[in-house]
C-alpha atoms as a PDB file:
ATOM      1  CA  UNK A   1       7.563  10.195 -12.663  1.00  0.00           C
ATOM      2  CA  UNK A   2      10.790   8.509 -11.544  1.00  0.00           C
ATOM      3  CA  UNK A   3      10.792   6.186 -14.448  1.00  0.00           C
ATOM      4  CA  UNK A   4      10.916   2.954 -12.097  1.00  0.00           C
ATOM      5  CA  UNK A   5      14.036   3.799 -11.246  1.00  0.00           C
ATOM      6  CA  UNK A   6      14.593   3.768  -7.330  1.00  0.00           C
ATOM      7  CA  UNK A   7      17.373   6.187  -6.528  1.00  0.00           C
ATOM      8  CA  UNK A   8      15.426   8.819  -8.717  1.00  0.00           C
ATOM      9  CA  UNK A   9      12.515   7.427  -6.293  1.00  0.00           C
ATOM     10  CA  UNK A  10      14.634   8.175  -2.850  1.00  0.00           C
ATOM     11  CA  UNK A  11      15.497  11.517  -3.905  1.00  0.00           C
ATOM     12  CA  UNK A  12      12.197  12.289  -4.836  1.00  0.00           C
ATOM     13  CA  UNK A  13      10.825  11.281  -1.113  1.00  0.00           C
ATOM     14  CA  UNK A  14      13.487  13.129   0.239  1.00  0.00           C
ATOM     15  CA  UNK A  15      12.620  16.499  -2.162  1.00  0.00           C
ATOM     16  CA  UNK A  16       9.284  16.278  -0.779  1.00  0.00           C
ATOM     17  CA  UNK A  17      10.473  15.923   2.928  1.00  0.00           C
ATOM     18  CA  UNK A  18      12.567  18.763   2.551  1.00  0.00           C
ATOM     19  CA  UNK A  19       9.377  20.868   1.194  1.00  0.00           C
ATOM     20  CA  UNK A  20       7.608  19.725   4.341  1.00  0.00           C
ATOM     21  CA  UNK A  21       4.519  18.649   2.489  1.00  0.00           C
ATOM     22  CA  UNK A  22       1.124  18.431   3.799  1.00  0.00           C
ATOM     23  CA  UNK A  23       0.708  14.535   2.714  1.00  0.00           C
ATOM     24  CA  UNK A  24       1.919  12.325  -0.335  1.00  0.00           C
ATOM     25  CA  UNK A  25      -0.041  10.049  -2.931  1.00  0.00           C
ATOM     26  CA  UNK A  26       2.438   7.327  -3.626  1.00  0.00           C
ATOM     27  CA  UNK A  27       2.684   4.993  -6.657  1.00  0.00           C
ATOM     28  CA  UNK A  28       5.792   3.215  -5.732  1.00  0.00           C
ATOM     29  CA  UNK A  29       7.868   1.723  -8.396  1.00  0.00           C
ATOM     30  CA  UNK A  30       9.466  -1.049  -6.631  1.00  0.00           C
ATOM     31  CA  UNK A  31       7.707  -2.774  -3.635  1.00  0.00           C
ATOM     32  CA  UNK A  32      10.378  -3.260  -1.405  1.00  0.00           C
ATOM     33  CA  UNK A  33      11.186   0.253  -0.584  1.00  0.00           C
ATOM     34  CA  UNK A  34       7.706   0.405   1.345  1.00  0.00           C
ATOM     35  CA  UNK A  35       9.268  -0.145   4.544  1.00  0.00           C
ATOM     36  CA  UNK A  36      11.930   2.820   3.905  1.00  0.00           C
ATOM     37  CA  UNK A  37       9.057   4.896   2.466  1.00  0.00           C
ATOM     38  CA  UNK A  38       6.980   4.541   5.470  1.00  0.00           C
ATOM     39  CA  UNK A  39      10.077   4.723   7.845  1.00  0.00           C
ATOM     40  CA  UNK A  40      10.862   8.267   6.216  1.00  0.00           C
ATOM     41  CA  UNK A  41       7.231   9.624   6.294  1.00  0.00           C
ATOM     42  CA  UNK A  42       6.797   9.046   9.406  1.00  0.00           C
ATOM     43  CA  UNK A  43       9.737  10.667  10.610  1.00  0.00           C
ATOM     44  CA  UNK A  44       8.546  13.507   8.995  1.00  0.00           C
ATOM     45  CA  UNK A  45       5.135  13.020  10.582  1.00  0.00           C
ATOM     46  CA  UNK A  46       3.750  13.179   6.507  1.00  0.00           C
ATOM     47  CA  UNK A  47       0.718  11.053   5.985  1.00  0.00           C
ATOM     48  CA  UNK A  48       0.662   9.337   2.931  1.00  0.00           C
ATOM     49  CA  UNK A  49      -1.682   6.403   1.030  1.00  0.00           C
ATOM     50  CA  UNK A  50       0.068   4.019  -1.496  1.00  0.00           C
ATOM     51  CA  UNK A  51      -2.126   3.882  -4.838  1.00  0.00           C
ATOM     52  CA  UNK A  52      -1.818   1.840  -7.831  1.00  0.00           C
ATOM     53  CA  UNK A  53       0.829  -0.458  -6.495  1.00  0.00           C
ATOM     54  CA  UNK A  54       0.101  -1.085  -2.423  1.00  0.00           C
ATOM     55  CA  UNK A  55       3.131  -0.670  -0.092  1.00  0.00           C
ATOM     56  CA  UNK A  56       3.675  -3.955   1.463  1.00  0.00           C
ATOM     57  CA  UNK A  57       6.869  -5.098   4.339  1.00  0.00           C
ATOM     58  CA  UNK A  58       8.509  -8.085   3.076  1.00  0.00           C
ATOM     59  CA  UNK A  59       6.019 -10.353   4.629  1.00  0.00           C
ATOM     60  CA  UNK A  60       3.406  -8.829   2.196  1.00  0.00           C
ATOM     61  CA  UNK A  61       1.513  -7.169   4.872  1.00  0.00           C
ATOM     62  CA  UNK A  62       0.278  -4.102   4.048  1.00  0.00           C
ATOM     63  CA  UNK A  63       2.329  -0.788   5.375  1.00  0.00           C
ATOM     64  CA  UNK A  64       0.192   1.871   4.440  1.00  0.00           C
ATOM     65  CA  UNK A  65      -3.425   2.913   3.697  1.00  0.00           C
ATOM     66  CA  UNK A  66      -4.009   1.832  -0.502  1.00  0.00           C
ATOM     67  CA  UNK A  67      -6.254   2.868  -3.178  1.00  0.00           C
ATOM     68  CA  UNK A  68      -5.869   0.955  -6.549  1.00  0.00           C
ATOM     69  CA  UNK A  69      -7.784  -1.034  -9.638  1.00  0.00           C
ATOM     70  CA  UNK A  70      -8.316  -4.241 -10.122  1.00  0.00           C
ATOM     71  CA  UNK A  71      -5.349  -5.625 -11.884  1.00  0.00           C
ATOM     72  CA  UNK A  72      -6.597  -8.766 -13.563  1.00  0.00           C
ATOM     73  CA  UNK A  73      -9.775  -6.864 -15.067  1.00  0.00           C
ATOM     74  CA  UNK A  74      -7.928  -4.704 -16.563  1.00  0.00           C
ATOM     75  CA  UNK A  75      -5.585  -6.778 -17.795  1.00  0.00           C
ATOM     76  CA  UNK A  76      -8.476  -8.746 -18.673  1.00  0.00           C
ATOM     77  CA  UNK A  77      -9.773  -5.772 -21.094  1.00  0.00           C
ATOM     78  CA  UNK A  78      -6.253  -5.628 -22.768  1.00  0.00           C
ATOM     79  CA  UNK A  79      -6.300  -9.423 -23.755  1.00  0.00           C
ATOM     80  CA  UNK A  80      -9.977  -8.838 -24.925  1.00  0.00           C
ATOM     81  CA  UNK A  81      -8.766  -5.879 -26.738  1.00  0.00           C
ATOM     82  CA  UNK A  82      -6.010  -7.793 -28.332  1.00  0.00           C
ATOM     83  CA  UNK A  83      -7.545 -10.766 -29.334  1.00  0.00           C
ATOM     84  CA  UNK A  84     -10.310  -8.658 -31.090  1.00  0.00           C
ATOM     85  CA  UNK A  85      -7.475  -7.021 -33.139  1.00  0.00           C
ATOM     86  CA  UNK A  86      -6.255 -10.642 -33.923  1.00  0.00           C
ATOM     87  CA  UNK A  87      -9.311 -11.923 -34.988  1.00  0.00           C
ATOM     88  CA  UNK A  88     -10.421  -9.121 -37.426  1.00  0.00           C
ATOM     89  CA  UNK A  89      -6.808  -8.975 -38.632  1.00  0.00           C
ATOM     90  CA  UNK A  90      -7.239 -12.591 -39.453  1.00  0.00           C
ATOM     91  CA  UNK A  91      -3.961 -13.518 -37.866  1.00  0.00           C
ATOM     92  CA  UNK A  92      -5.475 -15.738 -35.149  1.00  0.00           C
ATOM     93  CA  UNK A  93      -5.090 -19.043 -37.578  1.00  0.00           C
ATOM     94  CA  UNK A  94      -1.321 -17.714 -39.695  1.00  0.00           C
ATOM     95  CA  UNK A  95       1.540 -19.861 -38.334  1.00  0.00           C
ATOM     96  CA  UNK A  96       4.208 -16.454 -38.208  1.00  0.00           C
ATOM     97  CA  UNK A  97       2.246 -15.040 -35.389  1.00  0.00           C
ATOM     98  CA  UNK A  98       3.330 -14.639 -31.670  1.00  0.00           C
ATOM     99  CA  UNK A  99       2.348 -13.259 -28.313  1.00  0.00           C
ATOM    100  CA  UNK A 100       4.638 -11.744 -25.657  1.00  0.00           C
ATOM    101  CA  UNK A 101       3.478 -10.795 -22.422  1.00  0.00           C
ATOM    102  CA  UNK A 102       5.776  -8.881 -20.261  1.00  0.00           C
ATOM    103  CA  UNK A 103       5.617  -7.946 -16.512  1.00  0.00           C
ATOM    104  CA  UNK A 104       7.767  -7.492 -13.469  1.00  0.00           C
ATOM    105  CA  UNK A 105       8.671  -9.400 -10.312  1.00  0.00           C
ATOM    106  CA  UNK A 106       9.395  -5.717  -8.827  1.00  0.00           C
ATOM    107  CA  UNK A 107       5.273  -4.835  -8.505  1.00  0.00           C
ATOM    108  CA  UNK A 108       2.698  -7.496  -7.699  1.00  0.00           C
ATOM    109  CA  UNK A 109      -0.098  -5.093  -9.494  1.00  0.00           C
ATOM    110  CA  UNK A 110       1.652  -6.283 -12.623  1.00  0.00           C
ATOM    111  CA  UNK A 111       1.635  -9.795 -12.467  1.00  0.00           C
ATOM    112  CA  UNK A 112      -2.847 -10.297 -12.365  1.00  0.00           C
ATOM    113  CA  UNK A 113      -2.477  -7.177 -15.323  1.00  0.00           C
ATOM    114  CA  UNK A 114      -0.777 -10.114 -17.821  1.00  0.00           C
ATOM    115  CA  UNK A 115      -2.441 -12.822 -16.167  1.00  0.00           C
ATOM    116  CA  UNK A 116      -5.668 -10.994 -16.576  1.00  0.00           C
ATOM    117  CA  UNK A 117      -4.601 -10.301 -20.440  1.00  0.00           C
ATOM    118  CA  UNK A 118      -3.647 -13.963 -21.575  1.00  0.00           C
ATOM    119  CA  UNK A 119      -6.903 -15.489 -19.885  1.00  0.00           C
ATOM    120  CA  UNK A 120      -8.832 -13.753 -22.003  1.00  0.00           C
ATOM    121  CA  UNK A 121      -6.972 -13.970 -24.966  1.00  0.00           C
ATOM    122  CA  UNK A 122      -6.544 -17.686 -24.686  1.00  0.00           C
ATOM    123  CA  UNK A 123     -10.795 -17.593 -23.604  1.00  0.00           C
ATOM    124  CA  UNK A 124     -11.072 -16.054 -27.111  1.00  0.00           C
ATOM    125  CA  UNK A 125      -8.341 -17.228 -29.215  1.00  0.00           C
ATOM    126  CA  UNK A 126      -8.483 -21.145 -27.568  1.00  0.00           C
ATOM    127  CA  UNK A 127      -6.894 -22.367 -30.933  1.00  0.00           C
ATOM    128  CA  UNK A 128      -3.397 -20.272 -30.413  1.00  0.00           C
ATOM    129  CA  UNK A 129      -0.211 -22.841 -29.805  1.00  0.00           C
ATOM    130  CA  UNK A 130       0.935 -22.497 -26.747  1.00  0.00           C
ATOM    131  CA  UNK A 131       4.427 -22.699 -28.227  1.00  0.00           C
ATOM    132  CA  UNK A 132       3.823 -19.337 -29.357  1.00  0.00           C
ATOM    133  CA  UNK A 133       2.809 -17.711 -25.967  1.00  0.00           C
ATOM    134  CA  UNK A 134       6.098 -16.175 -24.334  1.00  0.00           C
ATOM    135  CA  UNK A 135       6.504 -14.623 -21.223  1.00  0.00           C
ATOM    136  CA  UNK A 136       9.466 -12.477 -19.873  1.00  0.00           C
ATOM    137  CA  UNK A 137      10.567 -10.333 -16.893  1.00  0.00           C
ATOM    138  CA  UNK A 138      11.777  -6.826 -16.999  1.00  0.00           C
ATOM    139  CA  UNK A 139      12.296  -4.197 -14.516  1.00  0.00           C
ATOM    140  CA  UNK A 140       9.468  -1.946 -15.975  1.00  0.00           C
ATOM    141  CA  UNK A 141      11.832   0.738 -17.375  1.00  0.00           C
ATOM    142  CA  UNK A 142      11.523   1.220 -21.659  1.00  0.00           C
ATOM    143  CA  UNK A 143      15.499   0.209 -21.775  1.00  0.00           C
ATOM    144  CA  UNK A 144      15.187  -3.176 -20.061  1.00  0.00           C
ATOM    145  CA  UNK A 145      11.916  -3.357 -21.986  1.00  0.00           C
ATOM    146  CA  UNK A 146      13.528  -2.937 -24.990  1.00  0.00           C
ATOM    147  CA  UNK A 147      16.577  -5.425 -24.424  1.00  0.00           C
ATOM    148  CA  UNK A 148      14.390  -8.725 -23.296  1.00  0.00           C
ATOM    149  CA  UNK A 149      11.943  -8.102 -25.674  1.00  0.00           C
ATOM    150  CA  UNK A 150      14.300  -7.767 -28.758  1.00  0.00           C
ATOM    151  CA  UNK A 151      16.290 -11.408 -27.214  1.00  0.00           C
ATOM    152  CA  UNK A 152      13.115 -13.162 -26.858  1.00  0.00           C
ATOM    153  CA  UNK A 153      12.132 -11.957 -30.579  1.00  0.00           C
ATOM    154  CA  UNK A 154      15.348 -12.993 -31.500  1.00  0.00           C
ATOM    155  CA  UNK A 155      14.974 -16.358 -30.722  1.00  0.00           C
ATOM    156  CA  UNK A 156      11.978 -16.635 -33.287  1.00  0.00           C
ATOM    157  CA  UNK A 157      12.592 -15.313 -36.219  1.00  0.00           C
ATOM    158  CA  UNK A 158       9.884 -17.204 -37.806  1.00  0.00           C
ATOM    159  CA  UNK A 159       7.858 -15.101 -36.339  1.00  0.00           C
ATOM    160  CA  UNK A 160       6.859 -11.962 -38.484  1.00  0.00           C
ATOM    161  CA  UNK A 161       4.014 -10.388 -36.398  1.00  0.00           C
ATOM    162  CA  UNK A 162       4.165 -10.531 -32.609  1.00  0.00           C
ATOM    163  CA  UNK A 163       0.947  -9.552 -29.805  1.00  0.00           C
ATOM    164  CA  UNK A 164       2.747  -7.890 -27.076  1.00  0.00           C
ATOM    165  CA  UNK A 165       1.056  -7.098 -24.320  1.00  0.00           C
ATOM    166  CA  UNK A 166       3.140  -5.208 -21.216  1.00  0.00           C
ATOM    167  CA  UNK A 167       2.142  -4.236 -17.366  1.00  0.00           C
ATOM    168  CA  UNK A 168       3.254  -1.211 -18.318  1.00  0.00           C
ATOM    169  CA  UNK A 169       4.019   1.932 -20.789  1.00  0.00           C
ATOM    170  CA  UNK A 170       7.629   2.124 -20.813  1.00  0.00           C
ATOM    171  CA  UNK A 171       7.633  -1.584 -21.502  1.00  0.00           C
ATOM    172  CA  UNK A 172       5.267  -1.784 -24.518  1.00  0.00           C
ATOM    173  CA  UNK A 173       7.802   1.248 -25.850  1.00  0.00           C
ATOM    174  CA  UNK A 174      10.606  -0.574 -25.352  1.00  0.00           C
ATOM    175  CA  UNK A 175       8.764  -3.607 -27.500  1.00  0.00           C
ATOM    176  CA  UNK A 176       7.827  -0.934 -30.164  1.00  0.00           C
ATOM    177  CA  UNK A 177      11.374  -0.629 -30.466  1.00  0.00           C
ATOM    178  CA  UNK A 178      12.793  -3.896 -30.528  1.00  0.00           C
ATOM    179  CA  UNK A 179      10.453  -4.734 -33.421  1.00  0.00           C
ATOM    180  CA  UNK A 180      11.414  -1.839 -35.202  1.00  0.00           C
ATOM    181  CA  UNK A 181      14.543  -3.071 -34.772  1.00  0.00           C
ATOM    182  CA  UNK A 182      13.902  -6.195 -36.322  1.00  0.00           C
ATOM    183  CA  UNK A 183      11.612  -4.983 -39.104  1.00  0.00           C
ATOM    184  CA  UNK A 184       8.415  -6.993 -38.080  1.00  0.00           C
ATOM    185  CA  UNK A 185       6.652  -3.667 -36.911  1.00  0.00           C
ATOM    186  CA  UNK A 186       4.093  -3.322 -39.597  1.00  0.00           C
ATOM    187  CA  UNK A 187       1.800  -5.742 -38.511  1.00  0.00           C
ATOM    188  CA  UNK A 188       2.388  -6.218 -35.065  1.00  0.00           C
ATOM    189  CA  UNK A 189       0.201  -4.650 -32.121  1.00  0.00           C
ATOM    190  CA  UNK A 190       1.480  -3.307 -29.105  1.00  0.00           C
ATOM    191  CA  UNK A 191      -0.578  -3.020 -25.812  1.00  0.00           C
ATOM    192  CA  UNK A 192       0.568  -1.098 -22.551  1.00  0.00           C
ATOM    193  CA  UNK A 193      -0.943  -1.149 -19.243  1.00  0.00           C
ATOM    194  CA  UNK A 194      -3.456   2.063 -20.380  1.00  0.00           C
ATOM    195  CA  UNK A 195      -4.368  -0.354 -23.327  1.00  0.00           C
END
C-alpha cells in the first residue's frame, strides 16, 4: 500500500526489481507512471498485469494486460446504498442536507465510481436540489481528502448533515474528519469506494 503517493510507488517497483520477482499484480495509484512502470518491468524481463486501475500511455492506450470491476456499477451500489440511508433517515426532503462526491483526475477507475453513485442517487432521490450536489477533486490520499472536503463544507455552513460519497478509502476518512472537525458528524454518512 503506497498510500497514492508516487515516490513511495517508485521505490516500491524498484524493491521488487531488486528481489528479482517472478511477476507483479499492479494497482497503480497514479496513471501516468504506466509508461515508467512498464519501461522498468521490462527491463527486468518481470511480467506484470495492471488490476483495479488499467495502465494506460498518455494516449490512453492500454500498456499492459488488466483485470478490474466495473466502476460505474459499483459506484452505482454506493449511491443506491446511500440514498436508502437518506430515505429511511428521512433526510431526503430537510433543507440542511448535502451531498459531496469526491474523486480524482489521477485514476480514470474513479471518475464512473462517483458517476455511477450520483446516478443512482439522483434515480432515487429525483427531488434533491441540485444546489446541494457538490463535487471536488483530490489526489486520493486521506490528507488532501481531508483539506477539500473540510473547504467545500466550509462554504455551507447551513448545511448540518452532509452524504459523502468518495472513489476511495482514504478519501471518505479524510471527510470523516473534516466533519468532525466541524461538528456535523452525528448525522452524516460517509461512503468509501468498499461502500
Amino acid at each position: 500500500d503506497v498510500q497514492m503517493d508516487n515516490e513511495k510507488y517508485k521505490r516500491a517497483i524498484q524493491y521488487l526489481i531488486d528481489r528479482q520477482i517472478d511477476g507483479a499484480i499492479i494497482c497503480i495509484p497514479d496513471q501516468s507512471l504506466s509508461t515508467y512502470t512498464k519501461e522498468l518491468l521490462d527491463s527486468a524481463d518481470i511480467p506484470f498485469i495492471a488490476c483495479d486501475d488499467a495502465m494506460i500511455d498518455d494516449q490512453g492506450q492500454l500498456v499492459s494486460s488488466y483485470v478490474g470491476v466495473d466502476g460505474y456499477s459499483v459506484g452505482a451500489m454506493n449511491g443506491d446504498w446511500m440514498a436508502n440511508y437518506v430515505i429511511k433517515q428521512g433526510f431526503a426532503s430537510q433543507k440542511d442536507t448535502g451531498v459531496l462526491l469526491m474523486t480524482m483526475k489521477n485514476v480514470s477507475s474513479c471518475i464512473p465510481r462517483i458517476e455511477g453513485a450520483i446516478d443512482r442517487f439522483r434515480e432515487m432521490i429525483p427531488s434533491f436540489p441540485d444546489n446541494r450536489i457538490l463535487s471536488v477533486y483530490y489526489n486520493g490520499q486521506a490528507e488532501e481528502g481531508f483539506a477539500v472536503a473540510l473547504e467545500i463544507m466550509e462554504q455551507y455552513p447551513g448545511i448540518r448533515k452532509w452524504f459523502v460519497m468518495s472513489a476511495n478509502e482514504e478519501g471518505a476518512v479524510g471527510a470523516v474528519r473534516a466533519l468532525e472537525q466541524l461538528g456535523v458528524d452525528g448525522e452524516s454518512c460517509v461512503l468509501g469506494f468498499g461502500a
